[in-house]
N, C-alpha and C. Protein backbone atom coordinates (compact mmCIF):
# COMPACT_ATOMS: atom_id res chain seq x y z
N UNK A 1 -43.52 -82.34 -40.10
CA UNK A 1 -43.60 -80.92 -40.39
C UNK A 1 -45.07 -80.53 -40.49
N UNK A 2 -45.44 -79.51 -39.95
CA UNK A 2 -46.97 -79.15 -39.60
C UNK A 2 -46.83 -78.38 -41.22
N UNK A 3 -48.47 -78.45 -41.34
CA UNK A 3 -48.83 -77.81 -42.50
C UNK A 3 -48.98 -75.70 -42.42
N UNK A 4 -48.69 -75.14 -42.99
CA UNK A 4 -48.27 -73.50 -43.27
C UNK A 4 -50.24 -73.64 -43.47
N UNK A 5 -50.95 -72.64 -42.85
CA UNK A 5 -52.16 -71.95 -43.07
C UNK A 5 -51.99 -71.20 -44.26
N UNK A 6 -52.59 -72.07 -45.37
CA UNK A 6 -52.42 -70.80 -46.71
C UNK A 6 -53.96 -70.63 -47.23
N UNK A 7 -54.07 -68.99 -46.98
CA UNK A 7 -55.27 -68.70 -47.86
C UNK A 7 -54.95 -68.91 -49.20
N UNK A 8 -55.43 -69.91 -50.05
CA UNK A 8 -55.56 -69.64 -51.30
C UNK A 8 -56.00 -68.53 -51.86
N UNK A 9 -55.26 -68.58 -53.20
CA UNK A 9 -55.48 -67.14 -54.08
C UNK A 9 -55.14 -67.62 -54.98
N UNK A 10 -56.98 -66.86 -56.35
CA UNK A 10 -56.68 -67.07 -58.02
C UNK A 10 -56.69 -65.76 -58.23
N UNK A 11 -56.36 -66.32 -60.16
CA UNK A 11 -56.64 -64.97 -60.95
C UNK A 11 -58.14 -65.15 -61.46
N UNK A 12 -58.17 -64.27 -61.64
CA UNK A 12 -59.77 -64.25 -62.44
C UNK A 12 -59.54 -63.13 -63.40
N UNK A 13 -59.74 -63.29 -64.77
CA UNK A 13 -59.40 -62.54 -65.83
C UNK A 13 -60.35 -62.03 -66.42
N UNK A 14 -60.71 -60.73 -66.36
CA UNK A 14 -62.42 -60.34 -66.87
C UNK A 14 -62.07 -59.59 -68.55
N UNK A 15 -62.41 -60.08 -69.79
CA UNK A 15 -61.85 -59.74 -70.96
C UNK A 15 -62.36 -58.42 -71.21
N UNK A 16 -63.30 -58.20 -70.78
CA UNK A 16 -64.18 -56.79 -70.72
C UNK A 16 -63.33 -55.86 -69.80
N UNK A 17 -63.07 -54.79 -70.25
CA UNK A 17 -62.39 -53.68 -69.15
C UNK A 17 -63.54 -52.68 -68.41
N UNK A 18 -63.27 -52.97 -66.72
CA UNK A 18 -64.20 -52.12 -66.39
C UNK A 18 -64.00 -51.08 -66.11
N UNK A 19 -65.20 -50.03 -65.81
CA UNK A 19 -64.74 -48.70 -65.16
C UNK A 19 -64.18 -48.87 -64.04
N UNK A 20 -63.18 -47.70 -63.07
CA UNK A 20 -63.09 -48.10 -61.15
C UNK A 20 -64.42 -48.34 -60.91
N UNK A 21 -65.27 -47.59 -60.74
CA UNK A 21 -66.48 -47.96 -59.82
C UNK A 21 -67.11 -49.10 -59.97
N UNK A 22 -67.27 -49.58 -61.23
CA UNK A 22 -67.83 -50.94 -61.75
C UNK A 22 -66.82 -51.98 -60.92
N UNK A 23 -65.33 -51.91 -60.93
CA UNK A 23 -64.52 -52.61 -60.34
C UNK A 23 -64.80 -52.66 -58.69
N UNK A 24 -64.86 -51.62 -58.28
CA UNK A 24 -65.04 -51.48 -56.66
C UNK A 24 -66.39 -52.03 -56.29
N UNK A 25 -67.19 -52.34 -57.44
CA UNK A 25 -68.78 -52.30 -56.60
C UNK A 25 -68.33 -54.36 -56.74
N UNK A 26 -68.02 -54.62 -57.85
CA UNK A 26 -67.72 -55.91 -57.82
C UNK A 26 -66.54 -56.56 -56.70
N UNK A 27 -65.62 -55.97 -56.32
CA UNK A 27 -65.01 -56.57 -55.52
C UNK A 27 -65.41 -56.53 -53.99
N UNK A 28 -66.26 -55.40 -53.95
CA UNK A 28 -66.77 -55.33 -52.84
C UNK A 28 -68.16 -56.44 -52.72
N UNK A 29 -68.87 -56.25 -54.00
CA UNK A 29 -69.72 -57.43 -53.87
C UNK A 29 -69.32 -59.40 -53.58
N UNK A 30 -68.12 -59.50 -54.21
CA UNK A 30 -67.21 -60.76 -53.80
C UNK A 30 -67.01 -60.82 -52.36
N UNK A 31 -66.60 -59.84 -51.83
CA UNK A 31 -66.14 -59.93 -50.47
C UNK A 31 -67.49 -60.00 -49.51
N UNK A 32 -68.77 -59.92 -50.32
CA UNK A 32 -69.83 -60.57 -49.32
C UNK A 32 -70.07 -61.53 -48.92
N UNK A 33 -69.52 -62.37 -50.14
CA UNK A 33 -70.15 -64.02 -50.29
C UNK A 33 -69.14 -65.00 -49.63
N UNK A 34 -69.61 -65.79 -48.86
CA UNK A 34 -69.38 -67.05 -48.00
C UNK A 34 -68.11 -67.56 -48.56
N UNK A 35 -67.63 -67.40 -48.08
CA UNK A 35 -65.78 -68.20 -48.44
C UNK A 35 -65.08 -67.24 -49.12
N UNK A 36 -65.12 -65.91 -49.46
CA UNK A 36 -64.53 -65.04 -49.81
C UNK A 36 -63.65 -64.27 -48.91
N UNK A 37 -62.50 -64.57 -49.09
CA UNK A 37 -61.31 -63.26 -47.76
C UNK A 37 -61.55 -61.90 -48.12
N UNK A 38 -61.27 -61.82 -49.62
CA UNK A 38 -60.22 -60.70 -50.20
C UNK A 38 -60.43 -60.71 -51.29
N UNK A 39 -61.08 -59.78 -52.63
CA UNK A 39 -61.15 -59.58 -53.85
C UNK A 39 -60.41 -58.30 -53.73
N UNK A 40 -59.76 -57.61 -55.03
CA UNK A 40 -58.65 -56.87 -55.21
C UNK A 40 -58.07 -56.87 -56.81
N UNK A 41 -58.59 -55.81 -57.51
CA UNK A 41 -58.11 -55.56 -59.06
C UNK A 41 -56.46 -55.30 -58.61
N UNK A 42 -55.71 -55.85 -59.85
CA UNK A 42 -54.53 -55.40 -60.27
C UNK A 42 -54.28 -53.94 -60.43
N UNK A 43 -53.52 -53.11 -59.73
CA UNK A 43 -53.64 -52.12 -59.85
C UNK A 43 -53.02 -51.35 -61.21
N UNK A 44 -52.15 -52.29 -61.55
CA UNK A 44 -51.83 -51.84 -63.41
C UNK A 44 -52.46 -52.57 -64.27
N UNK A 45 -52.76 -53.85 -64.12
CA UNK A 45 -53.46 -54.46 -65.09
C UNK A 45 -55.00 -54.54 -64.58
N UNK A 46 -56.27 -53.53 -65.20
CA UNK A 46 -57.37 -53.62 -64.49
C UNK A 46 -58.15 -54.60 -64.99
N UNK A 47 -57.79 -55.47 -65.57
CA UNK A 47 -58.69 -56.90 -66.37
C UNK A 47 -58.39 -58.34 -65.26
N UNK A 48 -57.41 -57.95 -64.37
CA UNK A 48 -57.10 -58.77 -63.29
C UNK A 48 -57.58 -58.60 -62.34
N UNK A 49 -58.40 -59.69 -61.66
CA UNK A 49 -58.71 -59.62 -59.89
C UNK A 49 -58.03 -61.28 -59.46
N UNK A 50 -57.30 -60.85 -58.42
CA UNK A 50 -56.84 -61.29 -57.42
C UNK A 50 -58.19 -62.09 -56.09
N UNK A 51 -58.28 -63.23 -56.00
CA UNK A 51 -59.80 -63.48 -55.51
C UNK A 51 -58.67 -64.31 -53.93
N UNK A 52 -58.74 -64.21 -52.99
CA UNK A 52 -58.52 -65.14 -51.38
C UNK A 52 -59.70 -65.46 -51.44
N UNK A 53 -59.52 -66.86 -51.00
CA UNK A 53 -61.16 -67.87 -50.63
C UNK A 53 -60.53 -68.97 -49.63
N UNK A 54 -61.48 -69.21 -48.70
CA UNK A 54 -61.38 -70.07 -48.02
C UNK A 54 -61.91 -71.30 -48.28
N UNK A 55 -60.80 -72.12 -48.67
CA UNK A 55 -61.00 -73.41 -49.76
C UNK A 55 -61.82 -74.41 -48.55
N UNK A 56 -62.21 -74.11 -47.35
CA UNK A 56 -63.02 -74.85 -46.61
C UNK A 56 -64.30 -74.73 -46.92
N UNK A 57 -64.58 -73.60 -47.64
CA UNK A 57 -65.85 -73.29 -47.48
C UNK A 57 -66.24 -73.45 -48.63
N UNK A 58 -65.17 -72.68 -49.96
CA UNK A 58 -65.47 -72.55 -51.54
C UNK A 58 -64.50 -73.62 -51.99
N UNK A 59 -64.56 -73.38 -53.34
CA UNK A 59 -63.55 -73.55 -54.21
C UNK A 59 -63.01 -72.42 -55.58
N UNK A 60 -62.34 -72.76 -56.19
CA UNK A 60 -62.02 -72.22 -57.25
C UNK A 60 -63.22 -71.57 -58.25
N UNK A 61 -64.21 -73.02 -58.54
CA UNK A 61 -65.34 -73.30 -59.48
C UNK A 61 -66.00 -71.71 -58.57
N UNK A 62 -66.06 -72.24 -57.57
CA UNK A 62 -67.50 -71.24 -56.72
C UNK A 62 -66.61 -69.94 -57.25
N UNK A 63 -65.34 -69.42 -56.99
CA UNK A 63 -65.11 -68.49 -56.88
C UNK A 63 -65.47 -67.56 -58.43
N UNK A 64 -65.88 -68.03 -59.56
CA UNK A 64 -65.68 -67.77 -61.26
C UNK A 64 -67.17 -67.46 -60.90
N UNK A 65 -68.16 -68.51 -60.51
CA UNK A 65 -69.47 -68.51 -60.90
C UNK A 65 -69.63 -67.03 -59.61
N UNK A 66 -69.18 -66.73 -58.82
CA UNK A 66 -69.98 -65.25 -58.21
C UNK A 66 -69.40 -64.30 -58.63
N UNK A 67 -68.42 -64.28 -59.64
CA UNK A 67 -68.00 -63.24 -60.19
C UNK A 67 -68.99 -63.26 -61.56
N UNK A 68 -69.04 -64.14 -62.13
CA UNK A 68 -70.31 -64.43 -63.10
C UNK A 68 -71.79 -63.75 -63.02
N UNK A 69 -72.01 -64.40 -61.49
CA UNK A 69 -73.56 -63.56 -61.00
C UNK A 69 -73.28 -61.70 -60.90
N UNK A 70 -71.73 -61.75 -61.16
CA UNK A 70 -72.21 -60.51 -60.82
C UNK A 70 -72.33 -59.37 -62.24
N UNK A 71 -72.47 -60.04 -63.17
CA UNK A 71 -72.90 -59.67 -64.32
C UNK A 71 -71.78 -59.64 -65.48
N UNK A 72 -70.55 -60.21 -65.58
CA UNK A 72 -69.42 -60.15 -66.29
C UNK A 72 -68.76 -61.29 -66.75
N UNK A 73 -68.27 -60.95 -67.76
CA UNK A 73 -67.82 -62.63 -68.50
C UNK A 73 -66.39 -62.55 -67.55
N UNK A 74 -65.80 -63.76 -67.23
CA UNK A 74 -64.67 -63.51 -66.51
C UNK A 74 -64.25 -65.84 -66.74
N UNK A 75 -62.48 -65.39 -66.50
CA UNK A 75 -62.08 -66.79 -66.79
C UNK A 75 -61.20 -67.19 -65.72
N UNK A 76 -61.01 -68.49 -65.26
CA UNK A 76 -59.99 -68.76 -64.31
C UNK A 76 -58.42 -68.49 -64.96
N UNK A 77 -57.93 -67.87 -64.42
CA UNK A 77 -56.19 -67.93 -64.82
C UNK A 77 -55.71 -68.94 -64.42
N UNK A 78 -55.79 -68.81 -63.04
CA UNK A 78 -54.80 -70.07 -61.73
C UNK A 78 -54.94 -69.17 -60.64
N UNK A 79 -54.18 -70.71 -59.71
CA UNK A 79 -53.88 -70.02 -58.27
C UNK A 79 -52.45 -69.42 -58.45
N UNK A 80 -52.20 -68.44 -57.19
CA UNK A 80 -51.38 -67.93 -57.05
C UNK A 80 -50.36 -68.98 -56.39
């Protein structure tokens, strides 16, 4: 049985609530960086982002620490 192409996907839990724009400038800033698909807040729960990474390139670890650089305390939940 061949292996299913799965983009991985975590949570990343930021305890701080941001404004939208603070949210949009950060997910848009994620989606610059090297192994990043897809960043994306919860649209009811805004303390949630949803992170796709291409586990060829990143990992999990990488994915916390550029949400980190980008100025916010934030925690791994899990993968999806």
């Amino acid at each position: 049985m061949s292996e299913v192409n799965h983009i991985p996907e975590v949570v990343v839990w930021l305890p701080e609530l941001l404004d939208e724009q603070s949210r949009d400038e950060l997910a848009h800033d994620l989606e610059k960086k090297s192994g990043i698909q897809a960043a994306v807040f919860c649209p009811i729960r805004h303390h949630l982002m949803l992170v796709q990474y291409d586990r060829n390139d990143i990992n999990s670890q990488d994915v916390l620490r550029y949400v980190k650089e980008g100025g916010v305390d934030a925690r791994l939940v899990g993968p999806i």
